[in-house]
C-alpha atoms as a PDB file:
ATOM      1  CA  UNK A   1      26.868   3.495  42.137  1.00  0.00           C
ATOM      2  CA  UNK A   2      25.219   1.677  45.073  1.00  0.00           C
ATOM      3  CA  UNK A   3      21.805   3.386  44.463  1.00  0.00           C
ATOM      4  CA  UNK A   4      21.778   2.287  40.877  1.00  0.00           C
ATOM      5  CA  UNK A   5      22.131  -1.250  41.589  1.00  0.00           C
ATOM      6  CA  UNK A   6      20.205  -1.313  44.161  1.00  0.00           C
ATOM      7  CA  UNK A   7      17.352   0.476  41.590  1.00  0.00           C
ATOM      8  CA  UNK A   8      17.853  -2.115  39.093  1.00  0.00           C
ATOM      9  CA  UNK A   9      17.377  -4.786  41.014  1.00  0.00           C
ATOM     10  CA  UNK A  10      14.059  -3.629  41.965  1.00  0.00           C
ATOM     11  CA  UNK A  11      12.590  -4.486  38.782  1.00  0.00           C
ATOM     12  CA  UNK A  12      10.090  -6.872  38.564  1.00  0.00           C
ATOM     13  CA  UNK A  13       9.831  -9.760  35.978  1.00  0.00           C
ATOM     14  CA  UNK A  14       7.448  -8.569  33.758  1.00  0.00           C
ATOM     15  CA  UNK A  15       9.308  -4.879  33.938  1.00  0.00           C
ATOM     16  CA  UNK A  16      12.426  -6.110  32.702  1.00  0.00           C
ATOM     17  CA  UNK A  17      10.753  -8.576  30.092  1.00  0.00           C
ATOM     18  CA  UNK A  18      11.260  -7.629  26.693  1.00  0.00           C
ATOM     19  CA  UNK A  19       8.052  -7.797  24.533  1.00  0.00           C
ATOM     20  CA  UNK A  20       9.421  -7.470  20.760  1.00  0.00           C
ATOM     21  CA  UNK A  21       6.988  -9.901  19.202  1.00  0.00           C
ATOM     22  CA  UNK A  22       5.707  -8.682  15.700  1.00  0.00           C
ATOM     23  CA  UNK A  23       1.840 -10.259  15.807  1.00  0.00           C
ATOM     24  CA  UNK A  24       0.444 -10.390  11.796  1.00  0.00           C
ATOM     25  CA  UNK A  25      -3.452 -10.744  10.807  1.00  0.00           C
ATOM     26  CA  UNK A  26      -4.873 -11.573   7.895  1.00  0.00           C
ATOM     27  CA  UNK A  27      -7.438  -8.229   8.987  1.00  0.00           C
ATOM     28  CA  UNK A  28      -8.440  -5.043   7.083  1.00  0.00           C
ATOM     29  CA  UNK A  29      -6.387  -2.188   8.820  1.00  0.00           C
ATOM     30  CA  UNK A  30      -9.206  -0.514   9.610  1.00  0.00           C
ATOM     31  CA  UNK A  31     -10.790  -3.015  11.925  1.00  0.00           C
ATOM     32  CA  UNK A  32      -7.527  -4.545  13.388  1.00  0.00           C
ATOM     33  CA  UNK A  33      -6.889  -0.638  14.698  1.00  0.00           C
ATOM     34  CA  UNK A  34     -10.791  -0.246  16.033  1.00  0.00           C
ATOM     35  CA  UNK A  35     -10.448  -3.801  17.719  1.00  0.00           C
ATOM     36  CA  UNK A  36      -7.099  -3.272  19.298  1.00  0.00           C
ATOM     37  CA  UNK A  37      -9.373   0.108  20.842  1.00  0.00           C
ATOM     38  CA  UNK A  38     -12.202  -1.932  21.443  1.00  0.00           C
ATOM     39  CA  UNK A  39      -9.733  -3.974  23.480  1.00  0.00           C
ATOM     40  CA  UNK A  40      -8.317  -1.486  25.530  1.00  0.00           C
ATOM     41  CA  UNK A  41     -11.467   0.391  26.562  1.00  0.00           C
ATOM     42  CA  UNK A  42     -12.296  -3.296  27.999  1.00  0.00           C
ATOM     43  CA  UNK A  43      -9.420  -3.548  30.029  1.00  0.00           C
ATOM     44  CA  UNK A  44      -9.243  -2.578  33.573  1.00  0.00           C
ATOM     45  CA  UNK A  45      -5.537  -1.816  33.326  1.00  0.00           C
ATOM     46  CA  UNK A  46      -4.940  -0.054  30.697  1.00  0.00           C
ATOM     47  CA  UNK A  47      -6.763   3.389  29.175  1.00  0.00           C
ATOM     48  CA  UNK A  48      -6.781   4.632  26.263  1.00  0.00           C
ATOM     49  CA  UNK A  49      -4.161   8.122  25.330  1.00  0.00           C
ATOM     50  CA  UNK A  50      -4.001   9.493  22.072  1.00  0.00           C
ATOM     51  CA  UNK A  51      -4.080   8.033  18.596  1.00  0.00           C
ATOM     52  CA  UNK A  52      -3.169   8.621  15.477  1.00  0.00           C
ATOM     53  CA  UNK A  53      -4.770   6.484  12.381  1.00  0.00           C
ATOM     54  CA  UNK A  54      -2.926   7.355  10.020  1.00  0.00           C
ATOM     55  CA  UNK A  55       0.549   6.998  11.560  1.00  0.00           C
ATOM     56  CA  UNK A  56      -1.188   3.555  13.071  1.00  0.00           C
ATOM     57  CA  UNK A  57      -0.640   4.706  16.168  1.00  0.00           C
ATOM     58  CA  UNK A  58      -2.357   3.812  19.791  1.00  0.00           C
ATOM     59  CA  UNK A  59      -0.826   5.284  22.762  1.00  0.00           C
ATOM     60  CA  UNK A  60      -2.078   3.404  25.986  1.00  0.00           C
ATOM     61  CA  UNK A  61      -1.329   4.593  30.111  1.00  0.00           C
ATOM     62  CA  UNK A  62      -1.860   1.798  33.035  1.00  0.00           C
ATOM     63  CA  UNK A  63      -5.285   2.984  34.891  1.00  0.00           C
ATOM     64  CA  UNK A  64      -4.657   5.214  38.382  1.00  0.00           C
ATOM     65  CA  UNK A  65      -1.064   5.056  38.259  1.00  0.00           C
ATOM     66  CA  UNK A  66       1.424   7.346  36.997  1.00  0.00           C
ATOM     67  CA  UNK A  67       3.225   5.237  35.309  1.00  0.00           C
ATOM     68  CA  UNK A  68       4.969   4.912  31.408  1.00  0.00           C
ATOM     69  CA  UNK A  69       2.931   4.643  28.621  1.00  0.00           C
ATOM     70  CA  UNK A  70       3.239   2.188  25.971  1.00  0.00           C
ATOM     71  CA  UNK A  71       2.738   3.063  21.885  1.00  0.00           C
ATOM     72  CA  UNK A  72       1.220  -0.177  20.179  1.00  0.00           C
ATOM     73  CA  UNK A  73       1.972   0.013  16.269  1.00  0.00           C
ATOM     74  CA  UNK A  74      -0.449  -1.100  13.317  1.00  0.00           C
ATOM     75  CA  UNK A  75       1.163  -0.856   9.967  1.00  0.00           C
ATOM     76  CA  UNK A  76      -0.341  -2.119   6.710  1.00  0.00           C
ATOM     77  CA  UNK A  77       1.401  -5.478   5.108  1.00  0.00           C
ATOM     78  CA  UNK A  78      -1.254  -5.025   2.351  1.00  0.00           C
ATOM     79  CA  UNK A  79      -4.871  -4.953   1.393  1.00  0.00           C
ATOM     80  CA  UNK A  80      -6.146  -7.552   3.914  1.00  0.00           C
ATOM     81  CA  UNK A  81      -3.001  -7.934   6.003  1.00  0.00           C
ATOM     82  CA  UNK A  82      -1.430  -5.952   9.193  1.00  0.00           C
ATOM     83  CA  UNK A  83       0.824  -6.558  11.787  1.00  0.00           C
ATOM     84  CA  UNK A  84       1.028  -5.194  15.522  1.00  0.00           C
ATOM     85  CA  UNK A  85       3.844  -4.787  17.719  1.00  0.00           C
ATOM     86  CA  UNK A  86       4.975  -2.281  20.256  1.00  0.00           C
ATOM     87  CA  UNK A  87       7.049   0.523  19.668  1.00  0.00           C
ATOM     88  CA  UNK A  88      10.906   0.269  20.586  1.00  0.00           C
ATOM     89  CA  UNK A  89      10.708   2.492  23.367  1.00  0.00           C
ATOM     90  CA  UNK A  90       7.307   0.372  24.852  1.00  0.00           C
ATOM     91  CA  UNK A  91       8.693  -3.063  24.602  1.00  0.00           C
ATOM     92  CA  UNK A  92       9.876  -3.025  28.583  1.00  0.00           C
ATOM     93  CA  UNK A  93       7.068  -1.421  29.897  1.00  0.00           C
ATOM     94  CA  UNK A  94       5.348  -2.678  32.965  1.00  0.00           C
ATOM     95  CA  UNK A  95       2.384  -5.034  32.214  1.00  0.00           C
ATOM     96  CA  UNK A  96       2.714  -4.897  28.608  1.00  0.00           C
ATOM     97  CA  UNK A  97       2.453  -8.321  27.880  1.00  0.00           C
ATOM     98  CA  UNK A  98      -0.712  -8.730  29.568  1.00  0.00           C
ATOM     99  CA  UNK A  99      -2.355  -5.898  27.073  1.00  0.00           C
ATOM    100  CA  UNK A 100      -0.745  -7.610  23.945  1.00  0.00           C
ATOM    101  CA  UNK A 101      -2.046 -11.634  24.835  1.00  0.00           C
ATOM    102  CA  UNK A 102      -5.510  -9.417  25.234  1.00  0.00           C
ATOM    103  CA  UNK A 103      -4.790  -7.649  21.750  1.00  0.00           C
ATOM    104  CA  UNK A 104      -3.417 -10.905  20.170  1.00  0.00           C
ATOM    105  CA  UNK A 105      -7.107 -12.846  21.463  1.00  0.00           C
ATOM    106  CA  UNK A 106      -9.293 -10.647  20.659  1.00  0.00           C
ATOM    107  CA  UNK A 107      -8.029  -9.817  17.155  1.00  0.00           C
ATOM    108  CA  UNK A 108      -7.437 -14.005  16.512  1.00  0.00           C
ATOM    109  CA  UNK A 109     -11.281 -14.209  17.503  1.00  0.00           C
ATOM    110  CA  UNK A 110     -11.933 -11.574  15.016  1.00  0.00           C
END
C-alpha cells in the first residue's frame, strides 16, 4: 500500500491534469486533420505514430522517451465545421496540454 502512495504522489502537475477540452473550428475536415500533422511534425516534443483519416484519428508519442502516447480526435460537426479533443484514455497524459495550446494556435491562425 505504501509503494502506491508513494507512486502517486510522484506525479507531476501537468501528469495528473486532466485535458478534456472539446476545441471546435469553423475548418474543412480535411485541412483541420493535415494542420493538426503539420503541427506535430513542428514540434520538438512530440512525433508523429499512426493515423487513421477516416476514423479521424492521430496517434502522437513524446520524442526520445518511452513514454504513453496520446490519440487526438477530429470528428466532423458538418460541412465546414470540426472539433478536436483527446481521446478518453489521452486526456492525463504527460505534456498533453502543451501539444493541444500548439494544435488550438495553429488551427485559430488557420
Amino acid at each position: 500500500m505504501l509503494s502506491m502512495l508513494c507512486g502517486c504522489a510522484s506525479f507531476t502537475a501537468e501528469e495528473a491534469e486532466l485535458h478534456d477540452e472539446i476545441f471546435a473550428y469553423d475548418l474543412p475536415f480535411d485541412r483541420t486533420f493535415l494542420k493538426i500533422m503539420d503541427t506535430i511534425n513542428d514540434s520538438s516534443e512530440w512525433t508523429l505514430d499512426s493515423t487513421n483519416q477516416l476514423e479521424g484519428m492521430i496517434m502522437v508519442r513524446p520524442k526520445g522517451l518511452d513514454e504513453e502516447a496520446a490519440i487526438i480526435i477530429v470528428r466532423r460537426v458538418d460541412k465546414r465545421r470540426v472539433t478536436v479533443e483527446l481521446a478518453k484514455e489521452s486526456q492525463r497524459v504527460r505534456n498533453v496540454g502543451k501539444l493541444l495550446k500548439a494544435i488550438d494556435s495553429a488551427l485559430i491562425a488557420s
